[in-house]
C-alpha atoms as a PDB file:
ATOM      1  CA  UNK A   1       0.000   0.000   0.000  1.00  0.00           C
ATOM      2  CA  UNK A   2       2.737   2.553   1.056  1.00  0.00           C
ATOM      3  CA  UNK A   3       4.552   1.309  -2.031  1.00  0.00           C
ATOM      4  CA  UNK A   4       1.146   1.876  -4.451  1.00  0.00           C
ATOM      5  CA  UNK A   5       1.115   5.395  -2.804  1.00  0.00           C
ATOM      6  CA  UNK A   6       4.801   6.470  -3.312  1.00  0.00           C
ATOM      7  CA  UNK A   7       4.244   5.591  -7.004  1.00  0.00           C
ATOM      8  CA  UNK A   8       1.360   7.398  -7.399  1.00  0.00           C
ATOM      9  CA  UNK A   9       3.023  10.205  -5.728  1.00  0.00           C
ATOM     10  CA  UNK A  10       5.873  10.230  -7.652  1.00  0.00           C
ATOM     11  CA  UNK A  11       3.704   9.703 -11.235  1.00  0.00           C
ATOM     12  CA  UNK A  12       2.122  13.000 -10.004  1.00  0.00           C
ATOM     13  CA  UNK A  13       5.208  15.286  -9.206  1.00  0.00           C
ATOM     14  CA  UNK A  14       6.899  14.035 -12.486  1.00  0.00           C
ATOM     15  CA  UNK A  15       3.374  15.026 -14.174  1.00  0.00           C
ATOM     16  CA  UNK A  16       3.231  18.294 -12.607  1.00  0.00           C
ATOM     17  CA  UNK A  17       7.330  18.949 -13.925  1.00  0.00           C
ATOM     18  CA  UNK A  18       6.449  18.227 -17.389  1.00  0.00           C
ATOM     19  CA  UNK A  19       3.357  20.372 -17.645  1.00  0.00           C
ATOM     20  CA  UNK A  20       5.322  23.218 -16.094  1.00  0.00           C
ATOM     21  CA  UNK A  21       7.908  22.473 -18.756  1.00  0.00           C
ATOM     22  CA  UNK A  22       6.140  22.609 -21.549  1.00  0.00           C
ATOM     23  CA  UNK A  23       3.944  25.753 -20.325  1.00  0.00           C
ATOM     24  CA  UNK A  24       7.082  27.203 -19.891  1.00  0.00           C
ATOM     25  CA  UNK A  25       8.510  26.658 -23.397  1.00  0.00           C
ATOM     26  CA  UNK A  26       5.662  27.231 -25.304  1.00  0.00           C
ATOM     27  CA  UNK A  27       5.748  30.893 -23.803  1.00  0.00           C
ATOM     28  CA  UNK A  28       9.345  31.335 -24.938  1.00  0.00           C
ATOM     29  CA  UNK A  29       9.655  33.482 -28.051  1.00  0.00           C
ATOM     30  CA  UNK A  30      11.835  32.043 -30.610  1.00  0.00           C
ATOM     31  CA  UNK A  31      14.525  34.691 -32.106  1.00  0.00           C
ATOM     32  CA  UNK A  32      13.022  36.379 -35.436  1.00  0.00           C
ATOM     33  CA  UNK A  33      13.765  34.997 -38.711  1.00  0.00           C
ATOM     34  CA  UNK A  34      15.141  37.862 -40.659  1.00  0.00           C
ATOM     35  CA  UNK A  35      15.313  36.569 -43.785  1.00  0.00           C
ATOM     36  CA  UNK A  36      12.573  37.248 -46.608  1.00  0.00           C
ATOM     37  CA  UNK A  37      10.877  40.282 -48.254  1.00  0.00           C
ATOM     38  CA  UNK A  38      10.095  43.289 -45.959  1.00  0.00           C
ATOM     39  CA  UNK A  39       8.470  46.579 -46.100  1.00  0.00           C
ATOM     40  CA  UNK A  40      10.218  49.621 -44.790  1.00  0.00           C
ATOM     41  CA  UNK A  41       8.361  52.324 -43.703  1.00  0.00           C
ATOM     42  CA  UNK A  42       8.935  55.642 -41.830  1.00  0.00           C
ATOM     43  CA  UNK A  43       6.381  56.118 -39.348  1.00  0.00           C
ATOM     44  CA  UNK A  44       3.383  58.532 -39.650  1.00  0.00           C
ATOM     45  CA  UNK A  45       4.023  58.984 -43.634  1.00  0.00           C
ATOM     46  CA  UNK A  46       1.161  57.788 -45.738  1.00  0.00           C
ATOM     47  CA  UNK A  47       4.130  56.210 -48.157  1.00  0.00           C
ATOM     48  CA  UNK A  48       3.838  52.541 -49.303  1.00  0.00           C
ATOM     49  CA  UNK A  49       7.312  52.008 -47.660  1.00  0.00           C
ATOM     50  CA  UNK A  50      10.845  50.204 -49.684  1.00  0.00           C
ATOM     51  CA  UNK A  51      11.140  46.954 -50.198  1.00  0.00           C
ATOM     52  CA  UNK A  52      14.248  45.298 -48.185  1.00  0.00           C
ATOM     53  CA  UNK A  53      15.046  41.764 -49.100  1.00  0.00           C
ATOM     54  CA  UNK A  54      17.097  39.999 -46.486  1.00  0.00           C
ATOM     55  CA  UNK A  55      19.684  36.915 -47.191  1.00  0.00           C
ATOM     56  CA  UNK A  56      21.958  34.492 -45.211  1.00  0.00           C
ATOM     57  CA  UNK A  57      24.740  33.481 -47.068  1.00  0.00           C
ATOM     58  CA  UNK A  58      27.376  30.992 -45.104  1.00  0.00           C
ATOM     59  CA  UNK A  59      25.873  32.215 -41.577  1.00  0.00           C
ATOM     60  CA  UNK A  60      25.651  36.056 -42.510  1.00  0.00           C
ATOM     61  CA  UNK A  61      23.007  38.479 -42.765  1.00  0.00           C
ATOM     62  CA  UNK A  62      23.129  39.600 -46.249  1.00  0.00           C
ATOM     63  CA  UNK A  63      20.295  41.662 -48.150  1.00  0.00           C
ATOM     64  CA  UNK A  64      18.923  45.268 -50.158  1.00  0.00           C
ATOM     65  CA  UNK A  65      17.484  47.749 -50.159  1.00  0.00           C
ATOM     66  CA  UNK A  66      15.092  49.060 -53.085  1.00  0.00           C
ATOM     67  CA  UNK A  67      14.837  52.741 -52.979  1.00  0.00           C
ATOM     68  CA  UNK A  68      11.865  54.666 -55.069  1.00  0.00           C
ATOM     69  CA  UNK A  69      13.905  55.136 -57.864  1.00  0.00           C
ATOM     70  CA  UNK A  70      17.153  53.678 -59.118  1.00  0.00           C
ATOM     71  CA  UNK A  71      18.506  50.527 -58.830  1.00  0.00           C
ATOM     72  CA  UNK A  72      18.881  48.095 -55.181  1.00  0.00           C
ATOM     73  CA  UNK A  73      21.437  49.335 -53.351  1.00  0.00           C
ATOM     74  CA  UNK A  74      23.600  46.840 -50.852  1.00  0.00           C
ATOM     75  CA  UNK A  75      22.999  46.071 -47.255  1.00  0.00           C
ATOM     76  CA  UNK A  76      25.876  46.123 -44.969  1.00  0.00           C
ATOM     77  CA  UNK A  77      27.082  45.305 -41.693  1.00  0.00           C
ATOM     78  CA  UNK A  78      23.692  43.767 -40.799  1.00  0.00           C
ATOM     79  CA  UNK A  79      23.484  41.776 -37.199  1.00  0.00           C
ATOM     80  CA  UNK A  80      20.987  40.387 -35.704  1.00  0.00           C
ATOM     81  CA  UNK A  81      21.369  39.993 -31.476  1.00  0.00           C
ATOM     82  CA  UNK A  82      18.435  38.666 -29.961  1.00  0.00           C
ATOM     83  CA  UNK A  83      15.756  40.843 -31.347  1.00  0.00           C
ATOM     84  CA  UNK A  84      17.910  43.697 -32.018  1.00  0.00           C
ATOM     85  CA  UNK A  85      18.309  43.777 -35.884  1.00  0.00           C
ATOM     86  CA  UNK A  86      21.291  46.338 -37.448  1.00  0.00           C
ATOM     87  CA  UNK A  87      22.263  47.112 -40.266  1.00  0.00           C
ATOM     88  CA  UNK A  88      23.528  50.101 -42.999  1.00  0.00           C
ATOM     89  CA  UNK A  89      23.415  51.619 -46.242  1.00  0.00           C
ATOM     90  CA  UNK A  90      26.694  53.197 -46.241  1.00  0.00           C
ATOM     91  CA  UNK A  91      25.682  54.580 -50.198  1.00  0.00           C
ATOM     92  CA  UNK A  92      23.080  56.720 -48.787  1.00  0.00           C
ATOM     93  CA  UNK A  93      24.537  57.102 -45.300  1.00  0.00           C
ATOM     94  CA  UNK A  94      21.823  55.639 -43.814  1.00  0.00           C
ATOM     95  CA  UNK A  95      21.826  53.377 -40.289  1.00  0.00           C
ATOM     96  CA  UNK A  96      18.919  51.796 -39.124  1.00  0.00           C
ATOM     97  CA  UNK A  97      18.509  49.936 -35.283  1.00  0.00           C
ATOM     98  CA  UNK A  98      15.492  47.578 -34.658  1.00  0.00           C
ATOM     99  CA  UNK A  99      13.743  45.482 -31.920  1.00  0.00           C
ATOM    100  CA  UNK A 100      11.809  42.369 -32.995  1.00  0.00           C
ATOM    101  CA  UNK A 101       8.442  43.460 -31.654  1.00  0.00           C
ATOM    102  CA  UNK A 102       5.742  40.745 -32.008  1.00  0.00           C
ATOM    103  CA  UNK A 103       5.757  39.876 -36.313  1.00  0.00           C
ATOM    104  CA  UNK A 104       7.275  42.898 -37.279  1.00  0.00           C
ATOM    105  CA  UNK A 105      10.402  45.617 -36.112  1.00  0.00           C
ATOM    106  CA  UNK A 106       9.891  48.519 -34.879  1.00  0.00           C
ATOM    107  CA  UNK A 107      13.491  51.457 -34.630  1.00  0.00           C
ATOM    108  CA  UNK A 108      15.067  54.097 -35.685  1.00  0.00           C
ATOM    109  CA  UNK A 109      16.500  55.038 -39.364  1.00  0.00           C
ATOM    110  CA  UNK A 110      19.235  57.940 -38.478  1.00  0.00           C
ATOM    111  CA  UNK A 111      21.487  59.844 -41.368  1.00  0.00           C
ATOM    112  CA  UNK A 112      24.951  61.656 -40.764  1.00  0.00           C
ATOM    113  CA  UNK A 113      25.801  64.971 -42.105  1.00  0.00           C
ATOM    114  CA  UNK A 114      29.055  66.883 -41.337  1.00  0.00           C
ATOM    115  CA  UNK A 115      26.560  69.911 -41.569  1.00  0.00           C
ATOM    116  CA  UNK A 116      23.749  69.883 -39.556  1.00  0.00           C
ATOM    117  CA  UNK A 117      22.458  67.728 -36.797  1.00  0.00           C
ATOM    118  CA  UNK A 118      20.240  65.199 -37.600  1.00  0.00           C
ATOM    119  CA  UNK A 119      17.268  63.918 -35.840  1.00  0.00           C
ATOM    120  CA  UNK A 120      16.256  59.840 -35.945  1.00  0.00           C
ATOM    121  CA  UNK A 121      13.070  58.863 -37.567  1.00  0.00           C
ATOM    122  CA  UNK A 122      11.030  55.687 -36.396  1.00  0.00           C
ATOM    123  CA  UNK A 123      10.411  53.944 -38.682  1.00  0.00           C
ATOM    124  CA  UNK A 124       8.288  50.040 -39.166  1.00  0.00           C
ATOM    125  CA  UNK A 125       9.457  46.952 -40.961  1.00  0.00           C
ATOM    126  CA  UNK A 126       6.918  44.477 -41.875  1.00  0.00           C
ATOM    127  CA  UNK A 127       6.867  41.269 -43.837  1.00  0.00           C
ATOM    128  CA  UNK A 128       6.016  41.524 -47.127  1.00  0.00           C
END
């Protein structure tokens, strides 16, 4: 009988440790797959946004960026740490942070000039 109840006992705990385990990990949020089509947009503009199309190649974060007119323009120095998502376009001096917020990013786009100081813009990136 004391044997019977141990078991149950036990069969109980181990029950209760594997539901916690797997409530736990479903709630975990898996890091954001970068790669794909995305729409840039700057926020508050009624604008229908650039198209950004992110690569990996051999482990790194490759990709462009299609501006209104003229042709793509390369992507550089783009890292993804946890949800934080970098990246440049050193052509038109533009450098852009993001956090992974939900399905879609959510930042800053910022500029340099050696002649006036420049404010950052939020801006949106959604898939495509």
């Amino acid at each position: 009988m004391k044997r019977t109840k141990f078991i149950f006992l036990l069969l109980f705990c181990l029950g209760l440790s594997i539901s916690e385990a797997v409530t736990s990990s479903g709630r975990a949020q898996k890091a954001p797959v970068v790669s794909g089509n995305w729409v840039l947009k700057i926020v508050g503009q009624n604008d229908p946004g650039r198209t950004i199309i992110f690569t990996t190649k051999k482990g790194r974060l490759e990709g462009k960026y299609y501006p209104a007119q003229g042709p793509p323009v390369t992507i550089s120095s783009a890292k993804l740490t946890g949800k934080l998502l970098q990246f440049s376009i050193l052509q038109l001096k533009l450098y852009f942070e993001m956090w992974f917020t939900g399905d879609h990013f959510e930042g800053k786009m910022t500029t340099s000039s050696t002649t006036q100081k420049i404010t950052a813009v939020p801006v949106t990136m959604s898939r495509k």
